[in-house]
C-alpha atoms as a PDB file:
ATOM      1  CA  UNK A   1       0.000   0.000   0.000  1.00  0.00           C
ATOM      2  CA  UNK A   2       1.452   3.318  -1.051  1.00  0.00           C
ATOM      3  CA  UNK A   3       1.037   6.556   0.443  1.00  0.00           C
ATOM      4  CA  UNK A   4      -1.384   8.799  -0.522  1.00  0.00           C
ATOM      5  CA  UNK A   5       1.136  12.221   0.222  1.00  0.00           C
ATOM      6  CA  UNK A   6       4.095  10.127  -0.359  1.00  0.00           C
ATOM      7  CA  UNK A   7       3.686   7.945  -3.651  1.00  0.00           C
ATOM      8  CA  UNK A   8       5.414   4.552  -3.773  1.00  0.00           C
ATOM      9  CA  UNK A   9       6.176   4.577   0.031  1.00  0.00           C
ATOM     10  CA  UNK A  10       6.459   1.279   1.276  1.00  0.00           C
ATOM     11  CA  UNK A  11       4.910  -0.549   4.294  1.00  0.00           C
ATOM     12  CA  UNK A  12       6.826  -0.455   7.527  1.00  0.00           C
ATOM     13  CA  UNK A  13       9.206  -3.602   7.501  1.00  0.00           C
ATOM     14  CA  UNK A  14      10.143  -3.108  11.207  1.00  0.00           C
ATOM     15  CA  UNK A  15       8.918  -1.997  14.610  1.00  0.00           C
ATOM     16  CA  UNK A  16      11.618   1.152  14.873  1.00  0.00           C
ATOM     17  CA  UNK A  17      10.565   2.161  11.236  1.00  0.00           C
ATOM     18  CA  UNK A  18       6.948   1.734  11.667  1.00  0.00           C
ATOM     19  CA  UNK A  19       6.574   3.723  14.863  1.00  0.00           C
ATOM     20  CA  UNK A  20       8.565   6.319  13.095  1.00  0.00           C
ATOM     21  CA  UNK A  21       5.547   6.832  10.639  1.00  0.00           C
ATOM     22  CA  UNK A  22       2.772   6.310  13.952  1.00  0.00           C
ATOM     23  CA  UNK A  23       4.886   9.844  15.205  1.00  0.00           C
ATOM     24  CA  UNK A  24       4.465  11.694  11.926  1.00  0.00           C
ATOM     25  CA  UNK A  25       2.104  14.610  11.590  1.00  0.00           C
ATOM     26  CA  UNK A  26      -0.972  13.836  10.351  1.00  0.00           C
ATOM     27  CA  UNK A  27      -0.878  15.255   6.778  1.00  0.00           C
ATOM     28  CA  UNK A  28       2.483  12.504   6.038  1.00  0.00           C
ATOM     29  CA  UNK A  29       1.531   9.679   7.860  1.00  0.00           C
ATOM     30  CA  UNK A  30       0.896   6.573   5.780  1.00  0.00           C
ATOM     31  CA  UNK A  31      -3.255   5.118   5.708  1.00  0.00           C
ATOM     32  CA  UNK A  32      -1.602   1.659   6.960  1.00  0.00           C
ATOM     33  CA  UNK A  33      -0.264   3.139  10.445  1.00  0.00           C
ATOM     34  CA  UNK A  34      -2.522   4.997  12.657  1.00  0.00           C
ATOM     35  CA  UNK A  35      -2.725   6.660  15.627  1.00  0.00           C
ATOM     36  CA  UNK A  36      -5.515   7.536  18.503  1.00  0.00           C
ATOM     37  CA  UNK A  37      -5.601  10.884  19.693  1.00  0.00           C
ATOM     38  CA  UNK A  38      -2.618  11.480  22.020  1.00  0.00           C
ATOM     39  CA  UNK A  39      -2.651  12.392  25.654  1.00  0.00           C
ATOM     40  CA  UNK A  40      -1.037  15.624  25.988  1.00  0.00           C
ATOM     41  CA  UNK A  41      -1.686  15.661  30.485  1.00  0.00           C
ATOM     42  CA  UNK A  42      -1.920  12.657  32.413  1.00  0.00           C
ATOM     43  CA  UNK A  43      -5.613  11.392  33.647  1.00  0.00           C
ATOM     44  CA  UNK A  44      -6.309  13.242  37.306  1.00  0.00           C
ATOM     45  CA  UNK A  45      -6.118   9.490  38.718  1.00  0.00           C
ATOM     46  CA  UNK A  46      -2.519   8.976  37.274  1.00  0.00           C
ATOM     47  CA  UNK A  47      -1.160  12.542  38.017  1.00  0.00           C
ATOM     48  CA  UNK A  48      -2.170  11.425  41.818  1.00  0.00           C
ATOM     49  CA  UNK A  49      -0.182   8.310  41.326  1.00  0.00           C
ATOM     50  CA  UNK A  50       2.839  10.518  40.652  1.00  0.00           C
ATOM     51  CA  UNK A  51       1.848  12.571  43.839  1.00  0.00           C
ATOM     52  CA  UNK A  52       1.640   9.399  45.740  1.00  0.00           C
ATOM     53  CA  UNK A  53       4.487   7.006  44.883  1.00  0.00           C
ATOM     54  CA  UNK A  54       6.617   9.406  43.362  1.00  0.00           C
ATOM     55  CA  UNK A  55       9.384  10.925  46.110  1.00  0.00           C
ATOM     56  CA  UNK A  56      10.052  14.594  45.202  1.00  0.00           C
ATOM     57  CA  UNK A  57      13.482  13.773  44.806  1.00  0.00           C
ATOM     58  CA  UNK A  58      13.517  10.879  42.424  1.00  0.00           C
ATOM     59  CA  UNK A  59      14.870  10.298  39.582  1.00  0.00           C
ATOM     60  CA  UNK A  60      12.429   8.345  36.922  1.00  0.00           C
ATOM     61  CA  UNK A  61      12.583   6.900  33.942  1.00  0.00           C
ATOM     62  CA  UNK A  62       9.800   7.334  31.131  1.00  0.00           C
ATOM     63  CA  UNK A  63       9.604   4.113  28.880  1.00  0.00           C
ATOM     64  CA  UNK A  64       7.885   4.989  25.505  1.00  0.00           C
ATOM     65  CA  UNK A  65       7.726   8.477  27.009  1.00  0.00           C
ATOM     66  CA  UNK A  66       6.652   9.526  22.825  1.00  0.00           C
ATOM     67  CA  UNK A  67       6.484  13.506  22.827  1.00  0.00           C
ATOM     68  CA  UNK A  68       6.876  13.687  27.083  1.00  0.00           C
ATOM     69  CA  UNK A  69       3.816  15.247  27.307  1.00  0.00           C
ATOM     70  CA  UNK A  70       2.137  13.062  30.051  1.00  0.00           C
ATOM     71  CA  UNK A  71       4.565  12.415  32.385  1.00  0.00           C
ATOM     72  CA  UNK A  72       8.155  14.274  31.582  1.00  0.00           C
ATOM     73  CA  UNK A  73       5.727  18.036  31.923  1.00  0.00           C
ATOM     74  CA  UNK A  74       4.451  16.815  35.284  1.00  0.00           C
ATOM     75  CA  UNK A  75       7.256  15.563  36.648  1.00  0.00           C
ATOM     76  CA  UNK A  76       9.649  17.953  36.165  1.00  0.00           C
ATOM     77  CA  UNK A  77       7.606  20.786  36.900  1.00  0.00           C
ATOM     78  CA  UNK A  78       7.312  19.065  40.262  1.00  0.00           C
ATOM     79  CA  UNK A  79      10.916  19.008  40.967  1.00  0.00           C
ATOM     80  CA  UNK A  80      11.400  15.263  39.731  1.00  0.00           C
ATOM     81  CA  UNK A  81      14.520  14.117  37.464  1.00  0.00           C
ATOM     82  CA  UNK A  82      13.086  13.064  34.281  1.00  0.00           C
ATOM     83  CA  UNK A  83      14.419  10.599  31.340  1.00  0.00           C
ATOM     84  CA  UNK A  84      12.465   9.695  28.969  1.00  0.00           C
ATOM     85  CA  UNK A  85      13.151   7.169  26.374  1.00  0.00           C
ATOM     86  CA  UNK A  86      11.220   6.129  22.893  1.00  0.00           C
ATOM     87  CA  UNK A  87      12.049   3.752  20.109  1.00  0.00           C
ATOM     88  CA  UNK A  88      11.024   6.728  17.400  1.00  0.00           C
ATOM     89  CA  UNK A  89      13.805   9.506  16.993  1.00  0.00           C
ATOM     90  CA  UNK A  90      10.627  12.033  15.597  1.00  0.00           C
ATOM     91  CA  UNK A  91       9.319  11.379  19.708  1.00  0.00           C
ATOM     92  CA  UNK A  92      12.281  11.506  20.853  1.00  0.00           C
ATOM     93  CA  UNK A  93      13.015  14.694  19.152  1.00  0.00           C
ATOM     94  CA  UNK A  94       9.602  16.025  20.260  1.00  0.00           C
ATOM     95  CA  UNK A  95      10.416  15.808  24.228  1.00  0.00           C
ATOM     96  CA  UNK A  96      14.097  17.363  23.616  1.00  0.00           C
ATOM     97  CA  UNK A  97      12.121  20.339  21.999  1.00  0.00           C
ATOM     98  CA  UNK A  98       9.876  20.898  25.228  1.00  0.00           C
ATOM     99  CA  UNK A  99      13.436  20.837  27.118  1.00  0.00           C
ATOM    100  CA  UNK A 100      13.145  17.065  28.153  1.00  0.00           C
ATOM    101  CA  UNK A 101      16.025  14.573  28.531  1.00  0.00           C
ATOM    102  CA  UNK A 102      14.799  12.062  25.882  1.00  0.00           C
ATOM    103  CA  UNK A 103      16.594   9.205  24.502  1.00  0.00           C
ATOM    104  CA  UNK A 104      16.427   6.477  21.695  1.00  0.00           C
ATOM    105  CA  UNK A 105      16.615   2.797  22.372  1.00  0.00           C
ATOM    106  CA  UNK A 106      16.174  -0.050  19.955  1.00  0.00           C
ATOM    107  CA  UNK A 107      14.073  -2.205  22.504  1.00  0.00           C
ATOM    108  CA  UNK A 108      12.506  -1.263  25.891  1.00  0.00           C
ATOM    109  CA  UNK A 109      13.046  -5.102  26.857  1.00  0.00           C
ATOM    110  CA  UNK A 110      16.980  -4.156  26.715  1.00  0.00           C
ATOM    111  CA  UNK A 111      17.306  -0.972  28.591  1.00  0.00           C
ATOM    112  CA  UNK A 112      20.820   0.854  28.259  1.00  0.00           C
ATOM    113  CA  UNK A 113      20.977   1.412  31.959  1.00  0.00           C
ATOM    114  CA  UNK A 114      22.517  -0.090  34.921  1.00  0.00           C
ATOM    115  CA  UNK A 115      20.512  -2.124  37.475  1.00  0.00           C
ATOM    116  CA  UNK A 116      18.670  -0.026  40.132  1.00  0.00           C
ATOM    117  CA  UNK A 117      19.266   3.271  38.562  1.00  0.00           C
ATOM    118  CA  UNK A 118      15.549   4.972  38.815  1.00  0.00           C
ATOM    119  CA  UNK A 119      13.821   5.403  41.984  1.00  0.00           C
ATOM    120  CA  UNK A 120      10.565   5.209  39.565  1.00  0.00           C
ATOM    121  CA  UNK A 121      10.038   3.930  36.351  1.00  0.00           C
ATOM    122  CA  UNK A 122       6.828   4.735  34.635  1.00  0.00           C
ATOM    123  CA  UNK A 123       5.292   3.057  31.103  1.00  0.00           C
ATOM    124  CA  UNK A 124       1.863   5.014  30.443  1.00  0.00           C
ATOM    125  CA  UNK A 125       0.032   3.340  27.244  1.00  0.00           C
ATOM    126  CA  UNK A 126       2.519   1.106  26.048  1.00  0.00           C
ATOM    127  CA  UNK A 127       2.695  -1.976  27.202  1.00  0.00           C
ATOM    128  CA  UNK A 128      -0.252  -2.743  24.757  1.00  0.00           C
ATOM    129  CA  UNK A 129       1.976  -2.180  21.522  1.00  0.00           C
ATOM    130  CA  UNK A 130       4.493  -4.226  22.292  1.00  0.00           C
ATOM    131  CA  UNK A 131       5.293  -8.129  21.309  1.00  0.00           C
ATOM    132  CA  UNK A 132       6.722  -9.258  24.327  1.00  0.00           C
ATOM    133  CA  UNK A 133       5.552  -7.164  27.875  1.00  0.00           C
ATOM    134  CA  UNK A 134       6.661  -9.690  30.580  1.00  0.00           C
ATOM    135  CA  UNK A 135       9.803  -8.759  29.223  1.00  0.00           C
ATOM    136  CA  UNK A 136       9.502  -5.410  28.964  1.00  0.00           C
ATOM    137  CA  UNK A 137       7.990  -5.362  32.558  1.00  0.00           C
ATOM    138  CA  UNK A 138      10.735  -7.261  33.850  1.00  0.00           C
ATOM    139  CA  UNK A 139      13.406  -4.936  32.299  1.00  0.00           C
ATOM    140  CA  UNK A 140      11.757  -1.880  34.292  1.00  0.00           C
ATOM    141  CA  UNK A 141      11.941  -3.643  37.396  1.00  0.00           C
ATOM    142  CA  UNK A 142      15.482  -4.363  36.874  1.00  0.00           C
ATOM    143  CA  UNK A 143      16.453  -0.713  36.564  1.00  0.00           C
ATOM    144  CA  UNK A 144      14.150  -0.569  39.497  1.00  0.00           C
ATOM    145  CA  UNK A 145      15.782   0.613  42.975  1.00  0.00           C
ATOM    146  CA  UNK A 146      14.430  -1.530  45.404  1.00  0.00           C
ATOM    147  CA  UNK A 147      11.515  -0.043  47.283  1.00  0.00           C
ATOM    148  CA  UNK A 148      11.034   2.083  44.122  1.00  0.00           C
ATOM    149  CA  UNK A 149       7.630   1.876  42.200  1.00  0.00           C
ATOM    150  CA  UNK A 150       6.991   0.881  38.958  1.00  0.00           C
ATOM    151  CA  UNK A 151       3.801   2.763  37.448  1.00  0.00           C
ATOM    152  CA  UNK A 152       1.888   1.365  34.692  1.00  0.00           C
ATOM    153  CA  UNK A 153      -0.968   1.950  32.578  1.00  0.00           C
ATOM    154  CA  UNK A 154      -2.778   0.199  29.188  1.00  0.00           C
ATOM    155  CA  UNK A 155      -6.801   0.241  28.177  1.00  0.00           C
ATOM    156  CA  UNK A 156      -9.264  -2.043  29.905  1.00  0.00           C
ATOM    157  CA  UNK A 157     -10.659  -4.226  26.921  1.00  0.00           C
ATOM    158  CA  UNK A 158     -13.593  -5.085  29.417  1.00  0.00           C
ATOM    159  CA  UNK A 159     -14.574  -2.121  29.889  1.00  0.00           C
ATOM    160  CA  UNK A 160     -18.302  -1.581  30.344  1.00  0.00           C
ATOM    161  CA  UNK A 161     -18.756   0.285  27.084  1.00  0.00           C
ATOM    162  CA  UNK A 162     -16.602  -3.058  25.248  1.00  0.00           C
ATOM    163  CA  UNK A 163     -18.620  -5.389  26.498  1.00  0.00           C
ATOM    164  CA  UNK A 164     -21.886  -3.640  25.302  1.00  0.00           C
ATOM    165  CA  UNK A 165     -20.287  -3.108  22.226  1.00  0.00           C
ATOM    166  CA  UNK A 166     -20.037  -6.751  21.840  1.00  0.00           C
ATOM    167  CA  UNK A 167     -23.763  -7.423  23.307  1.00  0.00           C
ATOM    168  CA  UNK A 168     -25.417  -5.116  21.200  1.00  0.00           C
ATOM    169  CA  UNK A 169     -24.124  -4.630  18.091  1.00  0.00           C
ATOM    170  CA  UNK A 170     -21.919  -7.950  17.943  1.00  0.00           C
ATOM    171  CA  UNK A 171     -18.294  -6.105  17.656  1.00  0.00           C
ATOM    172  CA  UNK A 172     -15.273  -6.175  19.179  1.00  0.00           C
ATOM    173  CA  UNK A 173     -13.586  -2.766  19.953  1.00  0.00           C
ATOM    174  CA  UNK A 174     -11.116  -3.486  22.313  1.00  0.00           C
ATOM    175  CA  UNK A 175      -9.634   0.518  22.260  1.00  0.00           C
ATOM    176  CA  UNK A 176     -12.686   2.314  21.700  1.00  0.00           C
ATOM    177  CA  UNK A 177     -11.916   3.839  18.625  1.00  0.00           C
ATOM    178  CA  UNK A 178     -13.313   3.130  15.102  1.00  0.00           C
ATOM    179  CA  UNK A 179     -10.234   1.861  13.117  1.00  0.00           C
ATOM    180  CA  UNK A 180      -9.816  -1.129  15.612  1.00  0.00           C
ATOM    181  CA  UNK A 181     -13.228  -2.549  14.532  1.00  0.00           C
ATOM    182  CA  UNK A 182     -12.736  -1.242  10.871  1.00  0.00           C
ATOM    183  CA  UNK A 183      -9.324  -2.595   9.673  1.00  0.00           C
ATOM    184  CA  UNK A 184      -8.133  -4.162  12.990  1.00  0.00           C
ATOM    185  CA  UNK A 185      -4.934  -5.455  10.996  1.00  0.00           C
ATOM    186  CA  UNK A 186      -3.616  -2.309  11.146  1.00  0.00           C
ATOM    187  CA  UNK A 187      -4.207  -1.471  14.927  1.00  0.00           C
ATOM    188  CA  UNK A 188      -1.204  -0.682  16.538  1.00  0.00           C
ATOM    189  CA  UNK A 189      -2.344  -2.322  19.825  1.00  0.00           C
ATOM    190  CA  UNK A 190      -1.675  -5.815  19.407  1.00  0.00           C
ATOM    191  CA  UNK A 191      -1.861  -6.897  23.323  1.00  0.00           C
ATOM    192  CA  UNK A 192      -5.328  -6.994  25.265  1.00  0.00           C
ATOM    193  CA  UNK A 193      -5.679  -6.091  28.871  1.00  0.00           C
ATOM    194  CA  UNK A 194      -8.014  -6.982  31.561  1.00  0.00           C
ATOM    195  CA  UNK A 195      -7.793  -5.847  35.521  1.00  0.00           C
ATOM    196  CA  UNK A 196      -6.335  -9.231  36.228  1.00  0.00           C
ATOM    197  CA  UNK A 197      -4.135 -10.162  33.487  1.00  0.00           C
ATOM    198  CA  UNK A 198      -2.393  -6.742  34.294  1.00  0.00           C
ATOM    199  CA  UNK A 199      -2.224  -7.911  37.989  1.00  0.00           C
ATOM    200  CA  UNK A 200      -0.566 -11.094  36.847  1.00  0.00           C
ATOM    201  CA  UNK A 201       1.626  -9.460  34.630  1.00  0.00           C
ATOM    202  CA  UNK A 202       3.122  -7.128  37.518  1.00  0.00           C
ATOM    203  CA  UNK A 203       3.532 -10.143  39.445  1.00  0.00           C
ATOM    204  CA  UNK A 204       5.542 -12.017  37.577  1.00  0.00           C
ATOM    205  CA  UNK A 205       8.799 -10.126  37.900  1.00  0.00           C
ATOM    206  CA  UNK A 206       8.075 -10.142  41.654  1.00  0.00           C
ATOM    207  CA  UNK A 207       6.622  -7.226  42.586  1.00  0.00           C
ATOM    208  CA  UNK A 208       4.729  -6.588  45.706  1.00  0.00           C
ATOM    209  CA  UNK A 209       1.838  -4.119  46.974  1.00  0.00           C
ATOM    210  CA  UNK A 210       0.433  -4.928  43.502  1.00  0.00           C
ATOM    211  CA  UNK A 211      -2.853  -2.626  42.932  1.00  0.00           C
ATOM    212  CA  UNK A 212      -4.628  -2.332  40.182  1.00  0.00           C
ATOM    213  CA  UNK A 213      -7.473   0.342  39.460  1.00  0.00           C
ATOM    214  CA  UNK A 214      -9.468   2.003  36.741  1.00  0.00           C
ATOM    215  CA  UNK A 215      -9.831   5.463  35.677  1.00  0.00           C
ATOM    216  CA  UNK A 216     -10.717   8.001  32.716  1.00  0.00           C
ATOM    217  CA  UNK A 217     -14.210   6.125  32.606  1.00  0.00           C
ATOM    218  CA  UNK A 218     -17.769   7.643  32.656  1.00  0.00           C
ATOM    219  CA  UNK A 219     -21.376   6.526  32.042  1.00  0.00           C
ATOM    220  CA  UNK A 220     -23.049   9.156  30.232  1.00  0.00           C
ATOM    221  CA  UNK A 221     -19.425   9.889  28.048  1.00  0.00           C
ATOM    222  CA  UNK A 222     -19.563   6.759  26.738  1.00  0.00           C
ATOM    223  CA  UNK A 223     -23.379   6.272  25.748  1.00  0.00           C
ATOM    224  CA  UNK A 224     -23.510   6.001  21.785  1.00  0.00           C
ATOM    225  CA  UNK A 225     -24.501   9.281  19.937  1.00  0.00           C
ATOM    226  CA  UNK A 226     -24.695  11.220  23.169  1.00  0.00           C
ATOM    227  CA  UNK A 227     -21.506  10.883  24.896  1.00  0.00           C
ATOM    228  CA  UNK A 228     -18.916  13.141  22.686  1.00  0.00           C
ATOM    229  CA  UNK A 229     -21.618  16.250  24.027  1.00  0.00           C
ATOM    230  CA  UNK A 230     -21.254  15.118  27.671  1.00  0.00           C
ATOM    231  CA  UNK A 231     -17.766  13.769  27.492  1.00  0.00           C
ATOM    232  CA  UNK A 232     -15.887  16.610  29.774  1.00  0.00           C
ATOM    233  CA  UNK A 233     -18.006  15.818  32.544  1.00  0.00           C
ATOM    234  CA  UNK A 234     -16.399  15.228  35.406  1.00  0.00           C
ATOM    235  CA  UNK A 235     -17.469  11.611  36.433  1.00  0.00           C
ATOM    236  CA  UNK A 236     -19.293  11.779  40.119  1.00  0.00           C
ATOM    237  CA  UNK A 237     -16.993  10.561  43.301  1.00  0.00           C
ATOM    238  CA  UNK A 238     -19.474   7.208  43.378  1.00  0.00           C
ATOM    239  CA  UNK A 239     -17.982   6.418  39.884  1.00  0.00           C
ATOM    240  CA  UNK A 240     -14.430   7.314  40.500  1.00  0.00           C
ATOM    241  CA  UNK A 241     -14.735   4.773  43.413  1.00  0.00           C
ATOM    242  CA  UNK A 242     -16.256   2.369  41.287  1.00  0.00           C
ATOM    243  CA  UNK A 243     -13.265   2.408  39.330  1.00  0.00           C
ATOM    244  CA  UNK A 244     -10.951   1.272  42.193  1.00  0.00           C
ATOM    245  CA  UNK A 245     -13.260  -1.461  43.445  1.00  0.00           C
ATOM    246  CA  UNK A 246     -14.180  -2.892  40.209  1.00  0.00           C
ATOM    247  CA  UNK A 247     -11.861  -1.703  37.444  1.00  0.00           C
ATOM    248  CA  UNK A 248     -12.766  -4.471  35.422  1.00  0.00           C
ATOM    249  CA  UNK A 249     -16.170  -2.831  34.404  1.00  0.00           C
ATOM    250  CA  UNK A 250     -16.149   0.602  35.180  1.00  0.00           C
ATOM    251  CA  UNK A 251     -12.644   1.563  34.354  1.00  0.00           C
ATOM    252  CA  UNK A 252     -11.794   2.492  30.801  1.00  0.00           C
ATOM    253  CA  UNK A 253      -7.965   2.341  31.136  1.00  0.00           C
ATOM    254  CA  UNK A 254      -6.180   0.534  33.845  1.00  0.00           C
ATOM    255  CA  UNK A 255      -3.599   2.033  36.175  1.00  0.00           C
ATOM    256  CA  UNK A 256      -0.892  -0.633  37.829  1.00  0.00           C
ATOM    257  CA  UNK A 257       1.416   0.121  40.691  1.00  0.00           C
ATOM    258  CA  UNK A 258       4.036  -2.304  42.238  1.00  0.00           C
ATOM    259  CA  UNK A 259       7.162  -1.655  44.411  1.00  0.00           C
ATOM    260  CA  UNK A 260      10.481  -3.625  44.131  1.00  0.00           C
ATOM    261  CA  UNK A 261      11.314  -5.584  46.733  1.00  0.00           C
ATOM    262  CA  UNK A 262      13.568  -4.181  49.259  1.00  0.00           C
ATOM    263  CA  UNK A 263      15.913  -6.709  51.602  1.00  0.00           C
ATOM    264  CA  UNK A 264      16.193  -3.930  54.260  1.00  0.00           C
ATOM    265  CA  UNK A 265      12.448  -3.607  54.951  1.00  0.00           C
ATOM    266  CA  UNK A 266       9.600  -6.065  55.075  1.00  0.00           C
ATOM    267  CA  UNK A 267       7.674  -6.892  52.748  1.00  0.00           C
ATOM    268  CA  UNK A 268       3.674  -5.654  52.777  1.00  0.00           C
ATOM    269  CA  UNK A 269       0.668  -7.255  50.792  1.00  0.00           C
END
C-alpha cells in the first residue's frame, strides 16, 4: 500500500521504522499506520499516582515516554529528574524540543541502563503495543531501585462500554476507537488487557503491593450518539470509586502500581 502524500512509500518492515511513521504529523503519515488521539496531560487518577508514589526527589525513567507530554511536563515541573526514552527519533526529538532529557533505544526489553538506577520507572500506554511485555515489565523492574515503584498503565478491553459493544451490536472494539473494529490489521495495539491479566503481569517479575485500578471512565461519556456532548463531565466521586473497586467494568484504562522488593524492609501485601 502506497502513500497517498508520499507515492510509492512502502509498508513499515520493522517496529523502529513503523513507529517512526505512527509519530508523523498527520498530513504525512501513511493510511496503513494509525494513531488515537494522544494524551497531551496525564488522567487526574494517574497525576495522583505521581503525587503518591513518586518521592520529590527521584529520579524516573519514562519508557515509551513519545512527545513527554504526560509524564516528563508533570514531573519535572514538580521538581522530579526526568528521562524519557522512545524507540522513534521524531518522539524523541519532540520531548528534547519541550526541554526534556529524551533518549532512543532499539528495545525497551533491553534498557541501556545499569541495574537499580531509577527510583521510579513509569510506562503510560505502552505496554499494549508491544510483542513481548513480561519482558519489557521485567526490564523496568530491573532498573528498578528496590523499594522504588513501577507505574503502569494500558486500556481495559472489558470495559463496560466493550462489552456492550459486543452485546449489542456484535463487535469487538477493544480501544474504543473506530479503526480497531474497521481494519483491525492495522491497529497498533496488538496486546489486550483486563484488571487481572495486568495484575498477573506485575507479578511475575516479583513485585509486591500490587494494585490495580481504573480510571478516565464515565457513564453518560460513553453512551452512543450522546456521549462526545457530555464527554468533559467530570465523572461523580461514586464512579471514581467504582473504578478502584471494580476496574474491570467501570474503568476504561487501567492504572498498575508495584514496588520492588527491598531486603532492608519487610515486605507488605
Amino acid at each position: 500500500m502506497s502513500d497517498r502524500t508520499s507515492p510509492g512509500l512502502r509498508p513499515a518492515s520493522s517496529v523502529s521504522e513503523y513507529y517512526e511513521r505512527y509519530w508523523l504529523p498527520p498530513d504525512r503519515r501513511p493510511p496503513d499506520v494509525t494513531r488515537p488521539q494522544l494524551i497531551d496531560t496525564p488522567f487526574p487518577a494517574v497525576a495522583r499516582l505521581f503525587d503518591r508514589w513518586i518521592p520529590g526527589t527521584a529520579r524516573c525513567l519514562d519508557v515509551g515516554c513519545g512527545h513527554g507530554h504526560a509524564a516528563g511536563r508533570p514531573l519535572t515541573a514538580t521538581g522530579r529528574t526526568y528521562v524519557g526514552v522512545d524507540i522513534s527519533a521524531t518522539a524523541v526529538a519532540e520531548a528534547r524540543a519541550i526541554g526534556l532529557d529524551a533518549r532512543q533505544i532499539e528495545d525497551a526489553a533491553a534498557l541501556p541502563f545499569a541495574d537499580g538506577e531509577f527510583d521510579a520507572v513509569l510506562c503510560l500506554e505502552v505496554l499494549e503495543h508491544v510483542f513481548f511485555p513480561a519482558q519489557v515489565v521485567s526490564e523496568m523492574v530491573r532498573v528498578l531501585k528496590p523499594g522504588g515503584y513501577l507505574i503502569v498503565t494500558t486500556p481495559n478491553v472489558a470495559y463496560w462500554r466493550r462489552r456492550l459493544d459486543l452485546l449489542l451490536l456484535g463487535r469487538w472494539n477493544p480501544f474504543g476507537y473506530s479503526y480497531a473494529v474497521e481494519q483491525p490489521w492495522g491497529d497498533p495495539h496488538i496486546r489486550f488487557f483486563t484488571a487481572g491479566a495486568l495484575r498477573r503481569l506485575l507479578a511475575l517479575p516479583g513485585l509486591e503491593a500490587v494494585q490495580v485500578a481504573g480510571h478516565g471512565g464515565s457513564v453518560l461519556g460513553d453512551i452512543p450518539w450522546i456521549g462526545r456532548r457530555l464527554r468533559k463531565r467530570q465523572a461523580s466521586p461514586a464512579y471514581r470509586l467504582l473504578e478502584v473497586q471494580v476496574p474491570s467494568l467501570f474503568g476504561c484504562f487501567l492504572n498498575g502500581v508495584g514496588r520492588k522488593p527491598d531486603p532492608t524492609r519487610p515486605s507488605e501485601t
